[in-house]
C-alpha atoms as a PDB file:
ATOM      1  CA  UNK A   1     -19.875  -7.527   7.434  1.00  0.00           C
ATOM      2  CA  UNK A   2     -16.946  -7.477   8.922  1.00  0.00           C
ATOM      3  CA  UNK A   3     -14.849  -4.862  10.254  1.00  0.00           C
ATOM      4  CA  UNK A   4     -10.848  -3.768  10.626  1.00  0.00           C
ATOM      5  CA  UNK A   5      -8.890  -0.974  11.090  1.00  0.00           C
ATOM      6  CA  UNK A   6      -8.478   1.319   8.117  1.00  0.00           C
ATOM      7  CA  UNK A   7      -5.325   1.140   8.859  1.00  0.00           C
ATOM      8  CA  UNK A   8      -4.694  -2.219   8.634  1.00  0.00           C
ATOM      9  CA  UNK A   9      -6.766  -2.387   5.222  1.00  0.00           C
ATOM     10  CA  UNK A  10      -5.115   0.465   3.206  1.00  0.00           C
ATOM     11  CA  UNK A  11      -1.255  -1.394   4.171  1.00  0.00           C
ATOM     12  CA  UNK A  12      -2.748  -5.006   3.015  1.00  0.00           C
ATOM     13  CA  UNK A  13      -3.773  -3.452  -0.265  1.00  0.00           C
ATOM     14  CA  UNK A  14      -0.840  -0.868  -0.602  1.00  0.00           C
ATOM     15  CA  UNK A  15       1.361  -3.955  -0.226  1.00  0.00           C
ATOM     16  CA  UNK A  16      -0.783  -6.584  -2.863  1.00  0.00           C
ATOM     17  CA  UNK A  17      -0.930  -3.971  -5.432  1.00  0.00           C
ATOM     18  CA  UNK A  18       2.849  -3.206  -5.040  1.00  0.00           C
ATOM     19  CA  UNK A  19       3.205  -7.195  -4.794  1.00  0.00           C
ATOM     20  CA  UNK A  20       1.603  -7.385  -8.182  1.00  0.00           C
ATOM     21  CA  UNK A  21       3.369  -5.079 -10.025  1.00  0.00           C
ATOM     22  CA  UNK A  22       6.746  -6.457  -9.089  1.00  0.00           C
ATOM     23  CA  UNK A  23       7.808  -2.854  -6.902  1.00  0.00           C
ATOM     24  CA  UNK A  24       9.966  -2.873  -4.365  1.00  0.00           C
ATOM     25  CA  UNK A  25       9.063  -0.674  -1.368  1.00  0.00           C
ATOM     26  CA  UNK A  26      11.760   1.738  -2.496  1.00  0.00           C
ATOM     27  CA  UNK A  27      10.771   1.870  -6.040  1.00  0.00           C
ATOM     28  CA  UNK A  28       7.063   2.834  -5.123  1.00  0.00           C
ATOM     29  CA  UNK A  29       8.850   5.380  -3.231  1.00  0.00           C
ATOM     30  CA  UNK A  30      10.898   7.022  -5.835  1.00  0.00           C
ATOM     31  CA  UNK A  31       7.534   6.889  -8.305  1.00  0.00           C
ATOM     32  CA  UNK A  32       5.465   8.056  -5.382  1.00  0.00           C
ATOM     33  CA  UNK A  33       8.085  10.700  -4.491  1.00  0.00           C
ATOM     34  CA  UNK A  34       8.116   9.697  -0.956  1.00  0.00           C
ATOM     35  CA  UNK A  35      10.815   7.833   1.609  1.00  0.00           C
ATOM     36  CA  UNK A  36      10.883   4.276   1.602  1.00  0.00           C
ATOM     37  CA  UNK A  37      10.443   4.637   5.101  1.00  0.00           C
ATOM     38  CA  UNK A  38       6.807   6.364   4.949  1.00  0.00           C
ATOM     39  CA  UNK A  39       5.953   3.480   2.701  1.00  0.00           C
ATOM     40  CA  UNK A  40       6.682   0.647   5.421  1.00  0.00           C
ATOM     41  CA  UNK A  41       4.977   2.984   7.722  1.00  0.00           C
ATOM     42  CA  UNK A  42       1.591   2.340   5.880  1.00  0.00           C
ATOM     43  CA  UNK A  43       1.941  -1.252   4.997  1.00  0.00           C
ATOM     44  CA  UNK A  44       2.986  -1.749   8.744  1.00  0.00           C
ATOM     45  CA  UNK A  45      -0.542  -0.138   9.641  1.00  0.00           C
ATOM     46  CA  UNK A  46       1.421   3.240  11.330  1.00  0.00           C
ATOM     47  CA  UNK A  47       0.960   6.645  10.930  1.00  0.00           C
ATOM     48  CA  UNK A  48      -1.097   9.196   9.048  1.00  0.00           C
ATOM     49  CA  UNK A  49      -1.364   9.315   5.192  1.00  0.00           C
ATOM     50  CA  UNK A  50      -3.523  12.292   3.881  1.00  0.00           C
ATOM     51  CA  UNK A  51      -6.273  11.872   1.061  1.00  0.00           C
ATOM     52  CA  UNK A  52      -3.949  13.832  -1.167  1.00  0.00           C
ATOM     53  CA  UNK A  53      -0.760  11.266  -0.523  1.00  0.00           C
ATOM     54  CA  UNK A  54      -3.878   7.983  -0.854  1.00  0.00           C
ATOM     55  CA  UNK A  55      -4.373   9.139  -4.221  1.00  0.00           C
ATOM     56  CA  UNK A  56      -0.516   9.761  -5.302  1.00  0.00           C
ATOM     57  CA  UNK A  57      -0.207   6.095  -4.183  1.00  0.00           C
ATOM     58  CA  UNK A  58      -3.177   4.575  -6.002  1.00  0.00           C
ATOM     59  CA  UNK A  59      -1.678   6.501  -9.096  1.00  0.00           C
ATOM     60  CA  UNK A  60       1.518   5.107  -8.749  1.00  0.00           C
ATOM     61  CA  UNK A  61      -0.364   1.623  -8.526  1.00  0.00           C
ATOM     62  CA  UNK A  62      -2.055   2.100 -11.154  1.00  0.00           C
ATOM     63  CA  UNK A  63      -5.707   1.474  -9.357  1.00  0.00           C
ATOM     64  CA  UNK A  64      -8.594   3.739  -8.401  1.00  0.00           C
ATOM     65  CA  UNK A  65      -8.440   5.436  -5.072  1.00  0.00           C
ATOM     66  CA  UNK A  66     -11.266   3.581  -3.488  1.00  0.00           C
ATOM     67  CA  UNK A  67      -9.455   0.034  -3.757  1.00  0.00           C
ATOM     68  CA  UNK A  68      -6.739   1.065  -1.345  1.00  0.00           C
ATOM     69  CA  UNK A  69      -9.369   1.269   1.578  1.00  0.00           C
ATOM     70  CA  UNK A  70     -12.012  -1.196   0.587  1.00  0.00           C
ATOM     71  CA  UNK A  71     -11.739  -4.489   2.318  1.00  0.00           C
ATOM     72  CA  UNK A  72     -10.632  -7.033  -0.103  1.00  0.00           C
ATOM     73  CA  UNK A  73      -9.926 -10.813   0.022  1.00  0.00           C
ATOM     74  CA  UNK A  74      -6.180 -11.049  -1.338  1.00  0.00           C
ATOM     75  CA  UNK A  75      -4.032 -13.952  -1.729  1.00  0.00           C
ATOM     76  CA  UNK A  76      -1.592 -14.595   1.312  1.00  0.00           C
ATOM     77  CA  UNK A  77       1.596 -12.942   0.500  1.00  0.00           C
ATOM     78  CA  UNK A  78       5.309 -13.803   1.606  1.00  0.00           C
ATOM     79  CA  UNK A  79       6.188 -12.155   4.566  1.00  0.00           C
ATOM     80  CA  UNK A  80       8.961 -10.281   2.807  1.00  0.00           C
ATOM     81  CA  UNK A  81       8.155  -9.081  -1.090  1.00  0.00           C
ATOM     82  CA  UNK A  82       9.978  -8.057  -3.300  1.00  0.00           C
ATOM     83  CA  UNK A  83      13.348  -7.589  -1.404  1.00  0.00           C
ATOM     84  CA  UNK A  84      16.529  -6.469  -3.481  1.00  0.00           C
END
């Protein structure tokens, strides 16, 4: 099995779910009730995000907790999404 950072895990799937339902970092934001900045923080792999914040997020993508830390094999994204 293969390993990564947790980090680097919960911003690849953060970012694909957001991809998929067409969300701009800001407007996860304002439905998360966080900064856009925090949100680029966690796709970027930086910071700290508590279990409480992980399951605001996962909410707000409409997907069960776990799949925001579980390794997954997702398409190869643009560098950029969904950019105003």
């Amino acid at each position: 099995m293969q390993t990564s950072n947790i980090r680097e895990v919960l911003g690849a799937n953060v970012k694909y779910y957001r991809y998929i339902l067409g969300y701009t970092q800001e407007q996860l934001a304002e439905k998360c009730e966080l900064s856009p900045r925090y949100i680029s923080d966690i796709e970027n792999s930086k910071g700290n995000i508590s279990i409480d914040t992980l399951e605001k997020i996962s909410q707000c993508l409409k997907v069960e907790t776990y799949l925001l830390i579980k390794i997954q094999k997702h398409p190869t994204l643009p560098k950029r999404v969904n950019m105003k």
